[in-house]
PDB file of N, CA and C in Angstrom:
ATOM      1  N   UNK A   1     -54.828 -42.467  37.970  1.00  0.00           N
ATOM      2  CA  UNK A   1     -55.442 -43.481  38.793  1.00  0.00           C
ATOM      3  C   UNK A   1     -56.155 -42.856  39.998  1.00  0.00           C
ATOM      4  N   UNK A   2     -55.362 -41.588  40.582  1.00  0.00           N
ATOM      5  CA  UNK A   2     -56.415 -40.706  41.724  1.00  0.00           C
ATOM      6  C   UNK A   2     -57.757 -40.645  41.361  1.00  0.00           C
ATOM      7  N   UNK A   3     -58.099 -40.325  40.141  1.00  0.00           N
ATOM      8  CA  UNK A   3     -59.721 -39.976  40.038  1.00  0.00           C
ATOM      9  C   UNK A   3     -60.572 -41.341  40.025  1.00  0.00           C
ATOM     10  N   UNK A   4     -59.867 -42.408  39.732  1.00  0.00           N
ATOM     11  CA  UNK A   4     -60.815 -43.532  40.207  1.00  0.00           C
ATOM     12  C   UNK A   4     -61.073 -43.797  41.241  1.00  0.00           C
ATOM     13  N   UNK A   5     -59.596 -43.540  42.157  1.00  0.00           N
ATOM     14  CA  UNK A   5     -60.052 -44.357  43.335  1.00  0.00           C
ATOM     15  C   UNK A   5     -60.800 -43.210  43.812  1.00  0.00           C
ATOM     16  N   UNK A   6     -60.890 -42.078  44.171  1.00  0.00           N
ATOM     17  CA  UNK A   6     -62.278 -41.307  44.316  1.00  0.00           C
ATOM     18  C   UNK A   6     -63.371 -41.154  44.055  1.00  0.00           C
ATOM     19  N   UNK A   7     -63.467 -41.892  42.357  1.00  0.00           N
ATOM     20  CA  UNK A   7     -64.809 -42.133  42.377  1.00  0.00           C
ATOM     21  C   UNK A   7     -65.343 -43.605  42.546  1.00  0.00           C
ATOM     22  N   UNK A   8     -64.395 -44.040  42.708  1.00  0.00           N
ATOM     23  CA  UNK A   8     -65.151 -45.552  43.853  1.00  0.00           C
ATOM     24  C   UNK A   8     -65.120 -45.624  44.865  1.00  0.00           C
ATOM     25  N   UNK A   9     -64.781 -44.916  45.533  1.00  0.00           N
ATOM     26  CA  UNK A   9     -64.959 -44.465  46.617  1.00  0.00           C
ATOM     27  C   UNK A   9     -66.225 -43.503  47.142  1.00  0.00           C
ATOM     28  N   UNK A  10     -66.329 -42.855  46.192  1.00  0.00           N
ATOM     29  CA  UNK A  10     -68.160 -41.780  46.439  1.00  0.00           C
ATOM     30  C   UNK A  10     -68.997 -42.742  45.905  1.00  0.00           C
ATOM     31  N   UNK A  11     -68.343 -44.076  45.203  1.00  0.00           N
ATOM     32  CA  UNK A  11     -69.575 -45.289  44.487  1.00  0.00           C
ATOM     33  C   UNK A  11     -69.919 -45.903  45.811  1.00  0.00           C
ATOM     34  N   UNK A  12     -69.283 -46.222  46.582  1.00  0.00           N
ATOM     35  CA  UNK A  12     -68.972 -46.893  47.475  1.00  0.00           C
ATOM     36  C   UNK A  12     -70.002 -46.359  48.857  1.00  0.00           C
ATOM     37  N   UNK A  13     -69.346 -45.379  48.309  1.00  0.00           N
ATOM     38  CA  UNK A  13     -70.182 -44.409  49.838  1.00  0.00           C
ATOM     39  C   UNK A  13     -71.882 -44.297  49.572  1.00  0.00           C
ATOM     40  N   UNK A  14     -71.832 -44.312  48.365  1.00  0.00           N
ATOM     41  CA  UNK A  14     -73.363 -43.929  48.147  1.00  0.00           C
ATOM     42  C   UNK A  14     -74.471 -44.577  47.552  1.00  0.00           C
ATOM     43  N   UNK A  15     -73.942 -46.114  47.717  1.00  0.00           N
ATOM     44  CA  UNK A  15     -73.994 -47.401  47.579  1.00  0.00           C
ATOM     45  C   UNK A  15     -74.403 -48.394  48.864  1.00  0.00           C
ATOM     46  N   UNK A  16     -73.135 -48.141  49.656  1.00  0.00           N
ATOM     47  CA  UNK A  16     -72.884 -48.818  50.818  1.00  0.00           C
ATOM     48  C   UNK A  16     -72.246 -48.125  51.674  1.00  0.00           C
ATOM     49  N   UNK A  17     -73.029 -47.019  52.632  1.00  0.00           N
ATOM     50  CA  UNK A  17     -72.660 -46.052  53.547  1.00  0.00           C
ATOM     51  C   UNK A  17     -72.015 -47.180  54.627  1.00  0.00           C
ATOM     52  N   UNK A  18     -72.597 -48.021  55.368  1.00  0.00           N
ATOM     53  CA  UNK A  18     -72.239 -48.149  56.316  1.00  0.00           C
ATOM     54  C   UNK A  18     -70.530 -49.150  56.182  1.00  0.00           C
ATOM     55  N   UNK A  19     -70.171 -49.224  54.715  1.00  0.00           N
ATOM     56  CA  UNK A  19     -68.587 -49.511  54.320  1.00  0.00           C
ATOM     57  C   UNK A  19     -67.673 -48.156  54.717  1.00  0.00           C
ATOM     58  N   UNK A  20     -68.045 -47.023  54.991  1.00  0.00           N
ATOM     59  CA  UNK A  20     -67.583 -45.861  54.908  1.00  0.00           C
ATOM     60  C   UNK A  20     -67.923 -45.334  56.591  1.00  0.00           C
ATOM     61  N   UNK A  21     -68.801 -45.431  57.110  1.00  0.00           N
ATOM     62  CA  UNK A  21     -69.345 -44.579  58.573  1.00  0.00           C
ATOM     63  C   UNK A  21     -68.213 -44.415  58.762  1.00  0.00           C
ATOM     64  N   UNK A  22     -67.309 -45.780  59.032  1.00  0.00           N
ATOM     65  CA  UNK A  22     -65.850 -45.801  60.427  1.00  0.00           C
ATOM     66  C   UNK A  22     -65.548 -44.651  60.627  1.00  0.00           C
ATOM     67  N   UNK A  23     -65.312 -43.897  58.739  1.00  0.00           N
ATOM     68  CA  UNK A  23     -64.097 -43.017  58.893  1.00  0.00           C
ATOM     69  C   UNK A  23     -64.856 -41.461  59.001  1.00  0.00           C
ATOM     70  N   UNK A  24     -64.413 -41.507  60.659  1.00  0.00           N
ATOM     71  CA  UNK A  24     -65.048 -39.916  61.094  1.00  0.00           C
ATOM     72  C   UNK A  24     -63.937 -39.721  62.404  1.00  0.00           C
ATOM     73  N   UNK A  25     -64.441 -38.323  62.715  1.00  0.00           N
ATOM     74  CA  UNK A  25     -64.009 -38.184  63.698  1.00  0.00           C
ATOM     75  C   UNK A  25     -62.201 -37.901  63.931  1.00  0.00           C
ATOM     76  N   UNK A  26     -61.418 -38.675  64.415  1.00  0.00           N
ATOM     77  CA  UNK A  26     -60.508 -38.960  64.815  1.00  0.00           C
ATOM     78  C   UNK A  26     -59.645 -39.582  63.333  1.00  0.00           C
ATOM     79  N   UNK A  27     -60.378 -40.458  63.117  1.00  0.00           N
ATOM     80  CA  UNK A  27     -59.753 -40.755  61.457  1.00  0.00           C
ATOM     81  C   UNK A  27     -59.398 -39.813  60.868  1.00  0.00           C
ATOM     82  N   UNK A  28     -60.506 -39.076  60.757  1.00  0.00           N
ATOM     83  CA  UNK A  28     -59.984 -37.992  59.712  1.00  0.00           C
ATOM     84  C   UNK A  28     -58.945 -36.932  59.950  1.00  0.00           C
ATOM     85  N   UNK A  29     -59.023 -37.174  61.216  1.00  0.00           N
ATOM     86  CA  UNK A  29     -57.958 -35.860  61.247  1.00  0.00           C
ATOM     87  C   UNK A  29     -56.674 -36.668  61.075  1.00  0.00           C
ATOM     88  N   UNK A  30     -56.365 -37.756  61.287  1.00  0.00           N
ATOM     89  CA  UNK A  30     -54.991 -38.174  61.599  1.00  0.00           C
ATOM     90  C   UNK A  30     -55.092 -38.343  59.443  1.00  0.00           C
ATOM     91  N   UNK A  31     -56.001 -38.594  58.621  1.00  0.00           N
ATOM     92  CA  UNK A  31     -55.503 -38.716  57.705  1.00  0.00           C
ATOM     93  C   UNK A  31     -55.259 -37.323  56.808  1.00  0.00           C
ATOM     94  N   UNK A  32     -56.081 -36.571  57.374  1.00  0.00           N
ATOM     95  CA  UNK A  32     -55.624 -34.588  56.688  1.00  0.00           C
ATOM     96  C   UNK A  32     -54.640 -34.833  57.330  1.00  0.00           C
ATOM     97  N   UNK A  33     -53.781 -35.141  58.372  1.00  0.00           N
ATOM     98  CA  UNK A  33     -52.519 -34.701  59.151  1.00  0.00           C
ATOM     99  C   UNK A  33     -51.682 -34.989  58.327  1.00  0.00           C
ATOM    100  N   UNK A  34     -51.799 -36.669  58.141  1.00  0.00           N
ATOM    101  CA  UNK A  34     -50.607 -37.585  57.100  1.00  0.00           C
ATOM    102  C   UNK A  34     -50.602 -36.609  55.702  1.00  0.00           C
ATOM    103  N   UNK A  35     -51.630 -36.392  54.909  1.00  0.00           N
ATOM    104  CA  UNK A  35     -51.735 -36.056  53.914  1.00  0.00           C
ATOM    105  C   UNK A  35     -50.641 -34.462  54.088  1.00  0.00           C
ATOM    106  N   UNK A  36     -50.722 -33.367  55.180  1.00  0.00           N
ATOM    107  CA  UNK A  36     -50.371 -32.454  54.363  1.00  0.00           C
ATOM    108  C   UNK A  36     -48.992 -32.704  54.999  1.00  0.00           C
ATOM    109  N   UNK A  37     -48.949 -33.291  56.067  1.00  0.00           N
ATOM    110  CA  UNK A  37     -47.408 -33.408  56.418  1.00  0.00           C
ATOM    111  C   UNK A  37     -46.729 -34.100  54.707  1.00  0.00           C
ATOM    112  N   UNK A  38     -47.395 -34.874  54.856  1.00  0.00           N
ATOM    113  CA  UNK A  38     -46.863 -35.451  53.223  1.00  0.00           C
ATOM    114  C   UNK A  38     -46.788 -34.288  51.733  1.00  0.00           C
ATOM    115  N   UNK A  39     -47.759 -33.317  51.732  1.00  0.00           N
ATOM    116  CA  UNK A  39     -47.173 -32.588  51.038  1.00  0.00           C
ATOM    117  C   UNK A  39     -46.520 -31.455  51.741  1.00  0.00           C
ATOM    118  N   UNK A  40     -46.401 -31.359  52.758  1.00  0.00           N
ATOM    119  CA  UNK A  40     -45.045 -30.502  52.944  1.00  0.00           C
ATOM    120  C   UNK A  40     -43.503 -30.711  52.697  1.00  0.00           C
ATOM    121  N   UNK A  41     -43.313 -31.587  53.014  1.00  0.00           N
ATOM    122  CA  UNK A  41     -42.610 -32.549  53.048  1.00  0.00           C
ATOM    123  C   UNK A  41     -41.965 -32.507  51.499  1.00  0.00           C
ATOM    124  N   UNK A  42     -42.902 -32.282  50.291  1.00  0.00           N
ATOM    125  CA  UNK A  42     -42.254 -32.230  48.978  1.00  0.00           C
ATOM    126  C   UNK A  42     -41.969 -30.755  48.510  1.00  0.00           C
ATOM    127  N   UNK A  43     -42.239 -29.876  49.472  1.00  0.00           N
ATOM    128  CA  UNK A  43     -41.906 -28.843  49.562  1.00  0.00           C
ATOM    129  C   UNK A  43     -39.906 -28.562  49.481  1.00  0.00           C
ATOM    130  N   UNK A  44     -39.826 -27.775  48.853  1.00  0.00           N
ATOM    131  CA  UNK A  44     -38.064 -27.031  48.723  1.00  0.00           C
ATOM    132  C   UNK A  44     -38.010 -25.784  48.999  1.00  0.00           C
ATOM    133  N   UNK A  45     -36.679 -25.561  49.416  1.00  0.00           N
ATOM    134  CA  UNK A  45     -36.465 -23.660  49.450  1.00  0.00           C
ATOM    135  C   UNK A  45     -36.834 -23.167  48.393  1.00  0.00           C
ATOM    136  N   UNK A  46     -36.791 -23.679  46.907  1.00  0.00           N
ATOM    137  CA  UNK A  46     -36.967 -23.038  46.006  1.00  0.00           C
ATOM    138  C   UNK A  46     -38.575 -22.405  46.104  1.00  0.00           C
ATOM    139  N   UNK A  47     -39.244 -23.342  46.453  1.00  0.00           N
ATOM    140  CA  UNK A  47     -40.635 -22.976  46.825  1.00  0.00           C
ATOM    141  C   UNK A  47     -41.040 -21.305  46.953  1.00  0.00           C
ATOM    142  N   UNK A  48     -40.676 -21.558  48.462  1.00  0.00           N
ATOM    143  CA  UNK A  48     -40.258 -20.264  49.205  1.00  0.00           C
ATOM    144  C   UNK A  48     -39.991 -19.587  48.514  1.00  0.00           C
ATOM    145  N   UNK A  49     -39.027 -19.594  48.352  1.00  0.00           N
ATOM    146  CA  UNK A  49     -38.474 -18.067  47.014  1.00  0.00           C
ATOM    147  C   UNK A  49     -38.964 -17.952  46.208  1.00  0.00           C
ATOM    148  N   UNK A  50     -39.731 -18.842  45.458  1.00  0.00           N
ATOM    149  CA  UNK A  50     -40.899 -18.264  44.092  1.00  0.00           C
ATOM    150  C   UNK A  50     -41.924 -17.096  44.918  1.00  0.00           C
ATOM    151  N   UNK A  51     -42.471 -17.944  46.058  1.00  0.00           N
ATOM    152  CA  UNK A  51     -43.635 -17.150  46.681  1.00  0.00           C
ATOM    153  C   UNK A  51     -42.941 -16.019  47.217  1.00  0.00           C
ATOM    154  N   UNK A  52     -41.497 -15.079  47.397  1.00  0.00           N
ATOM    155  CA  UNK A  52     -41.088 -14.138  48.110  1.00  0.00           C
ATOM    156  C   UNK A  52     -40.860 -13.589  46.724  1.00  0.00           C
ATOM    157  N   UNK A  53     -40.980 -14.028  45.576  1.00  0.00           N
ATOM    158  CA  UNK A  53     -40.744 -13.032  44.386  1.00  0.00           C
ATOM    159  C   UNK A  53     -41.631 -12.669  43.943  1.00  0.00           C
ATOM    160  N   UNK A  54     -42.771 -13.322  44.159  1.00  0.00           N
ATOM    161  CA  UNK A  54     -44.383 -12.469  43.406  1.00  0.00           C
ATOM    162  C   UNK A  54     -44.647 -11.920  44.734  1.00  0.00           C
ATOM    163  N   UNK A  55     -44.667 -11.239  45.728  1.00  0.00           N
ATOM    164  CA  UNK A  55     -45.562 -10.593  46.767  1.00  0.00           C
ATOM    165  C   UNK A  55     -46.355 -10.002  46.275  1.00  0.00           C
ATOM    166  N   UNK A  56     -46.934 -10.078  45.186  1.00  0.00           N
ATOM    167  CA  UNK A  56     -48.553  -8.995  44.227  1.00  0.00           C
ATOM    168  C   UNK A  56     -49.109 -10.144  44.353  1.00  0.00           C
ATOM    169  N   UNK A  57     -48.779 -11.314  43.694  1.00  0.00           N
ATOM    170  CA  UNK A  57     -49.762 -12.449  43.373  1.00  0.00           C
ATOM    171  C   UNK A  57     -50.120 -13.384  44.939  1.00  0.00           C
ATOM    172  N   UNK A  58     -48.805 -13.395  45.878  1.00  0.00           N
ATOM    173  CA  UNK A  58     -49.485 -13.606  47.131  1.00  0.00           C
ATOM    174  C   UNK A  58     -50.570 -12.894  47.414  1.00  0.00           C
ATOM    175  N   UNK A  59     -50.369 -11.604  47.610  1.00  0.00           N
ATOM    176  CA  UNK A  59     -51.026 -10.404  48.451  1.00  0.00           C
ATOM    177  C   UNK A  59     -52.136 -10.893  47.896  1.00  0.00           C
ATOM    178  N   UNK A  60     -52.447 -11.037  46.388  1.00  0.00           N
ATOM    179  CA  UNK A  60     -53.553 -10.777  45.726  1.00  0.00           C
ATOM    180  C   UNK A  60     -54.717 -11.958  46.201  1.00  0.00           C
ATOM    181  N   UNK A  61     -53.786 -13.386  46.143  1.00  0.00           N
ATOM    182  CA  UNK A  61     -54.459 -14.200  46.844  1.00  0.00           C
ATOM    183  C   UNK A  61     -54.872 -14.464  48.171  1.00  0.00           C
ATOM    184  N   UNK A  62     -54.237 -13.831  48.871  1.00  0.00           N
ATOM    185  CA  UNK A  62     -54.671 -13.558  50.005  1.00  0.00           C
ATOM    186  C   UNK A  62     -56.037 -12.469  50.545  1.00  0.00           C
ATOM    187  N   UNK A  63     -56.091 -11.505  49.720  1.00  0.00           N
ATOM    188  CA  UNK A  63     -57.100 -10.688  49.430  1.00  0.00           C
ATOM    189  C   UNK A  63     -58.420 -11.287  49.003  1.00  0.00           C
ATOM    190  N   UNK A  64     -58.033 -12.633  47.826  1.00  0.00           N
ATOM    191  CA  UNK A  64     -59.464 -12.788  47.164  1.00  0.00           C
ATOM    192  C   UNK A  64     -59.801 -13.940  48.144  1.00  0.00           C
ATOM    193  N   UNK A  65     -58.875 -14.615  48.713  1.00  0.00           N
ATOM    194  CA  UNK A  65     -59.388 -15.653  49.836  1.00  0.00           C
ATOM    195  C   UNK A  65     -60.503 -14.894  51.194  1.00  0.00           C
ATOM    196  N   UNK A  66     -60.018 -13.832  51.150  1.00  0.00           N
ATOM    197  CA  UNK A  66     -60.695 -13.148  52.454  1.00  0.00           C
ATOM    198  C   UNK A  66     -61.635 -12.121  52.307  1.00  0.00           C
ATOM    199  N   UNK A  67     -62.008 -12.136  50.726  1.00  0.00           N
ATOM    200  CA  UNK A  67     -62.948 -10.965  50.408  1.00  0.00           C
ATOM    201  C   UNK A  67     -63.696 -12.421  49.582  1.00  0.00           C
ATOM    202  N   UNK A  68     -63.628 -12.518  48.329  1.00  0.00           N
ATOM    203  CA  UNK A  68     -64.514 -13.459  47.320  1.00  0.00           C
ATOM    204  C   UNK A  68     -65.064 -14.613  48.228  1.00  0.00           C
ATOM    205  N   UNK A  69     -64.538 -15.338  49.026  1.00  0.00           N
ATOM    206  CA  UNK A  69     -64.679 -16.518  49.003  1.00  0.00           C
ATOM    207  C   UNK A  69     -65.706 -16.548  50.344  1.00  0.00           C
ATOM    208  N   UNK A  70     -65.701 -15.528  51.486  1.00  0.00           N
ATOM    209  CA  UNK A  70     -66.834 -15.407  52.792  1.00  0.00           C
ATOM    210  C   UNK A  70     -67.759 -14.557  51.987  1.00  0.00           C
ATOM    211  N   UNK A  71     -67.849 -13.693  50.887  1.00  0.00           N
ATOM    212  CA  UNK A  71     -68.942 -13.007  50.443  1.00  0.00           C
ATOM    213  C   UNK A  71     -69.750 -14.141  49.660  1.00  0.00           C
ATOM    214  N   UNK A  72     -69.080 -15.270  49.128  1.00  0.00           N
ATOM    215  CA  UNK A  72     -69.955 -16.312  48.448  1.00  0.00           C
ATOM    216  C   UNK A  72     -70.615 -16.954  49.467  1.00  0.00           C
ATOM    217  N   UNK A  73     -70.464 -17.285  50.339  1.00  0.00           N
ATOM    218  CA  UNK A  73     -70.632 -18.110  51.806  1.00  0.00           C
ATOM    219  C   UNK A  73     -72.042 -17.008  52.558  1.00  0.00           C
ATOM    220  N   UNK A  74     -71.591 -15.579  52.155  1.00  0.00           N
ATOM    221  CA  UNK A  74     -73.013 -14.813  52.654  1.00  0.00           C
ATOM    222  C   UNK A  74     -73.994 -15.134  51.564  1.00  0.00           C
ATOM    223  N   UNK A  75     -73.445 -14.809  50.389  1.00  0.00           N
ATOM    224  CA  UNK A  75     -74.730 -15.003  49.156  1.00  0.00           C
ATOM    225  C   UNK A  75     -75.344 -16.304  49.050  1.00  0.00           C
ATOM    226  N   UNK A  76     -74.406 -17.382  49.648  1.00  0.00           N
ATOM    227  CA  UNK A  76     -75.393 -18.627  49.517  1.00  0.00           C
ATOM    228  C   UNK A  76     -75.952 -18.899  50.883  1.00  0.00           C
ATOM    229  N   UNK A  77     -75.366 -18.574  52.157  1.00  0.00           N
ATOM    230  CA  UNK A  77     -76.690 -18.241  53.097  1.00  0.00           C
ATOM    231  C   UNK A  77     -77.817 -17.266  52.851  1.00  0.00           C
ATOM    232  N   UNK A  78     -77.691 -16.230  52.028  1.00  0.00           N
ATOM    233  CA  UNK A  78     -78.934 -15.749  51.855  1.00  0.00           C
ATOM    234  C   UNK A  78     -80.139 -15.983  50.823  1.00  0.00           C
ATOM    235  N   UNK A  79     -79.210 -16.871  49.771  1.00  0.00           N
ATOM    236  CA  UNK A  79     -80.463 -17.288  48.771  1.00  0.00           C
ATOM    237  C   UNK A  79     -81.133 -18.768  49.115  1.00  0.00           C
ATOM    238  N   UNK A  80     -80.643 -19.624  50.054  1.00  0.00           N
ATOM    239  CA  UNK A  80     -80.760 -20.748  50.592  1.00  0.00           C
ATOM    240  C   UNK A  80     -81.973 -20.756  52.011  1.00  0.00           C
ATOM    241  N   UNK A  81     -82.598 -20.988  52.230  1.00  0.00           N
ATOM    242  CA  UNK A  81     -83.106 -21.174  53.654  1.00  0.00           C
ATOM    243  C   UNK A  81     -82.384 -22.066  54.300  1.00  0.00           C
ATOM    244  N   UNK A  82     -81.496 -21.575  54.956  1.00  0.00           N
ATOM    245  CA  UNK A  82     -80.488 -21.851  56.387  1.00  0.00           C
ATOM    246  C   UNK A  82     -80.943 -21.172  57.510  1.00  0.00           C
ATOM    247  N   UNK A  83     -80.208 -21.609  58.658  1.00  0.00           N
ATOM    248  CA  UNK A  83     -80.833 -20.719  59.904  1.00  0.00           C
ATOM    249  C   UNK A  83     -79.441 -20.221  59.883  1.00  0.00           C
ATOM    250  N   UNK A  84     -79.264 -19.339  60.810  1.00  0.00           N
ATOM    251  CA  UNK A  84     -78.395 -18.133  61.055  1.00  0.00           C
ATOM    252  C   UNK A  84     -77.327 -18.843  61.311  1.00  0.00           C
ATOM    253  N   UNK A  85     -77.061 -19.862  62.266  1.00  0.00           N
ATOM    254  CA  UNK A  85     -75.722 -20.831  62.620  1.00  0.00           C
ATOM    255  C   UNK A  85     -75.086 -20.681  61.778  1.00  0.00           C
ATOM    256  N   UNK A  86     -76.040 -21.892  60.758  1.00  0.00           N
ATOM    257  CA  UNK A  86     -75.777 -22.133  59.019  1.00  0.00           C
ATOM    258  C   UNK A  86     -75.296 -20.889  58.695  1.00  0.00           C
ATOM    259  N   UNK A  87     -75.490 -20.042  58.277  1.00  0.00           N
ATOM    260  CA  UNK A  87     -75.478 -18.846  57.288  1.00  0.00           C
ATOM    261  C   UNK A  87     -73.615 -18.907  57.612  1.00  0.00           C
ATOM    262  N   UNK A  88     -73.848 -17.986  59.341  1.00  0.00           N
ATOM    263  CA  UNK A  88     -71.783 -17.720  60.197  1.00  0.00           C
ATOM    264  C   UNK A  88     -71.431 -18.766  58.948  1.00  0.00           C
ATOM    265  N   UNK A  89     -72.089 -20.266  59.474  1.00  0.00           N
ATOM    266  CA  UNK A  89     -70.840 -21.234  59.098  1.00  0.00           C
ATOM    267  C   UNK A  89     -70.307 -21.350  57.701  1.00  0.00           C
ATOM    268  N   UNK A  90     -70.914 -20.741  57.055  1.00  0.00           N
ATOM    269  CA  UNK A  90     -70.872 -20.792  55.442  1.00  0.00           C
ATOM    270  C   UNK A  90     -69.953 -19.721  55.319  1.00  0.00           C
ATOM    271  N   UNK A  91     -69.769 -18.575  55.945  1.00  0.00           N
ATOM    272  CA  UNK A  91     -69.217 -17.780  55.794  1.00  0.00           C
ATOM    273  C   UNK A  91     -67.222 -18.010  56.490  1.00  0.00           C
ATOM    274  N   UNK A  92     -67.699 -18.338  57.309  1.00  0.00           N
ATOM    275  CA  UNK A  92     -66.591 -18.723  58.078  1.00  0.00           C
ATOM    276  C   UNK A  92     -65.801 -19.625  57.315  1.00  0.00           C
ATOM    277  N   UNK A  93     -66.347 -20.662  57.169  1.00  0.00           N
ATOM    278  CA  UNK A  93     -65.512 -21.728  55.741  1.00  0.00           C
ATOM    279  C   UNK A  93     -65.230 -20.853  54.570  1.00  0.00           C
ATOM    280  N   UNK A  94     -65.616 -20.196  54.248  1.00  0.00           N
ATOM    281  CA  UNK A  94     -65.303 -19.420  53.209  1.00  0.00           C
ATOM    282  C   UNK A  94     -63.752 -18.905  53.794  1.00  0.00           C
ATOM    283  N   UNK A  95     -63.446 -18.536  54.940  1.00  0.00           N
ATOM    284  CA  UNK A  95     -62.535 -18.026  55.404  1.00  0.00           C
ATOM    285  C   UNK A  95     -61.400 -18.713  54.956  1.00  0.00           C
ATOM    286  N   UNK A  96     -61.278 -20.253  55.126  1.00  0.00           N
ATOM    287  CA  UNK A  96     -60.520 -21.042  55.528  1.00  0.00           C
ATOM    288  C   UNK A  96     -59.892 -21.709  53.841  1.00  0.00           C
ATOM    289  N   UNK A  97     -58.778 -21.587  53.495  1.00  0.00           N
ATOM    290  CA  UNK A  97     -58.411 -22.008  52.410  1.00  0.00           C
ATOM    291  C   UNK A  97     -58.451 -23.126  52.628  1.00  0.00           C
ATOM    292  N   UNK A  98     -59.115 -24.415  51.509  1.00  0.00           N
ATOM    293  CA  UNK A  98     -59.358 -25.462  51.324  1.00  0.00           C
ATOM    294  C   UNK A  98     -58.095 -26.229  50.471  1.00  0.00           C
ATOM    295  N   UNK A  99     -57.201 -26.267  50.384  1.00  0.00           N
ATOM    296  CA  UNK A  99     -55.566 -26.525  50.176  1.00  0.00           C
ATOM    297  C   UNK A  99     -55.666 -27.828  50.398  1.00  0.00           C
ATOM    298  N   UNK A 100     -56.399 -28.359  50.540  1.00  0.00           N
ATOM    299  CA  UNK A 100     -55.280 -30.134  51.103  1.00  0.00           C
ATOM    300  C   UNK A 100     -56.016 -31.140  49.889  1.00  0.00           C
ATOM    301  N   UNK A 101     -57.040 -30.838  49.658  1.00  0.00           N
ATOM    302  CA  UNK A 101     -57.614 -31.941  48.087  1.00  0.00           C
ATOM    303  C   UNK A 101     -56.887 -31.037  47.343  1.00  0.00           C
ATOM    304  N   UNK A 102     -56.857 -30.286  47.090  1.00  0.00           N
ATOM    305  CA  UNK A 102     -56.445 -29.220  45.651  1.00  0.00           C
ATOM    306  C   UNK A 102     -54.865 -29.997  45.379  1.00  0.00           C
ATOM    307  N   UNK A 103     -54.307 -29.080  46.446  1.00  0.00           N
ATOM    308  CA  UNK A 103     -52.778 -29.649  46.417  1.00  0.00           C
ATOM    309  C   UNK A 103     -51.991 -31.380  46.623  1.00  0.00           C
ATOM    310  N   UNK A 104     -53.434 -31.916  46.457  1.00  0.00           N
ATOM    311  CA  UNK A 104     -52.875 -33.293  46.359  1.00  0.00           C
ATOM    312  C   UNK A 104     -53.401 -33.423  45.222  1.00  0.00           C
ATOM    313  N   UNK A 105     -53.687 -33.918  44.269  1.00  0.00           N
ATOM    314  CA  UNK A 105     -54.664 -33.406  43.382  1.00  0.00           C
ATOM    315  C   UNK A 105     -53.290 -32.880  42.065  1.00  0.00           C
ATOM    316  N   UNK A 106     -53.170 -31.546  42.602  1.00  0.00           N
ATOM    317  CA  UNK A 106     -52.273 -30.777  41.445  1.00  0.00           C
ATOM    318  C   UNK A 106     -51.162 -31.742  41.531  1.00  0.00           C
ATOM    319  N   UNK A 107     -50.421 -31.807  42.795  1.00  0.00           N
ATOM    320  CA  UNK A 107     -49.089 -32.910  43.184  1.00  0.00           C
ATOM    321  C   UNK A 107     -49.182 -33.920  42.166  1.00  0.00           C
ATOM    322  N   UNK A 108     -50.006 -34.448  42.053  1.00  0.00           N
ATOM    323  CA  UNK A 108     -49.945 -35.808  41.626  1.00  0.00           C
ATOM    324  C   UNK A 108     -50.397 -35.818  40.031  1.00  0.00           C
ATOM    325  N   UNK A 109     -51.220 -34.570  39.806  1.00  0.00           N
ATOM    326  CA  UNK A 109     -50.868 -34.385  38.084  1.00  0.00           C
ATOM    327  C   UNK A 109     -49.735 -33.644  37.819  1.00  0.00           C
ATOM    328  N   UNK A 110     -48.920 -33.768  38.828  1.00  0.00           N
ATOM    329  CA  UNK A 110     -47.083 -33.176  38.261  1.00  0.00           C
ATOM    330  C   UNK A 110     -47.182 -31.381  38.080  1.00  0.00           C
ATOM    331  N   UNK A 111     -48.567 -30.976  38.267  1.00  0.00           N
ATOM    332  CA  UNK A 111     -48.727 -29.470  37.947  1.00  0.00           C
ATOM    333  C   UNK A 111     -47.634 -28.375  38.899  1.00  0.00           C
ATOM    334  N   UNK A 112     -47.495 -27.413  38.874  1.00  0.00           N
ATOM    335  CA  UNK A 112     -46.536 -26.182  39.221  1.00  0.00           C
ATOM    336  C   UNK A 112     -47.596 -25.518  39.807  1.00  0.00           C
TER     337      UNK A 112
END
């Protein structure tokens, strides 16, 4: 049922923007807040201890988050006409693991 209400929701938005403007700003943060407090929250020790038994597959992800993902962010500021701001900012997001759609998302198809 998640993927509907998301995509009536981008129907919605791109349909009838001004049903959607409200939510900026201040909204949004209090609803990323709810959201990951909420998946933390389904978080267990067991968790933890999976991630302290692979330290290769952490490390590893941690590596490709901070190498793959700002070098895509340079390559698409440079094949794009952006101005330089643009370019940092592409790169910089690249920095930032994007975790909070994903992991709600996997949560809720029951995935591991």
């Amino acid at each position: 049922a998640f993927p509907l209400w998301v995509l009536l929701g981008a129907v919605v938005g791109m349909t009838a923007p001004s049903l959607v403007t409200w939510f900026k700003g201040t909204a949004i943060t209090l609803a990323l807040s709810v959201t990951m407090l909420g998946m933390g929250l389904t978080l267990e020790i067991d968790d933890f201890l999976d991630a302290v038994k692979k330290p290769k597959q952490v490390a590893l992800g941690v590596a490709l988050q901070y190498t793959i993902m700002p070098t895509l962010g340079l390559i698409i500021g440079k094949l794009y006409p952006v101005s330089r701001p643009v370019a940092v900012g592409l790169i910089l997001v690249g920095c930032c693991p994007g975790g909070t759609a994903s992991n709600l998302v996997t949560y809720l198809g029951k995935a591991k």
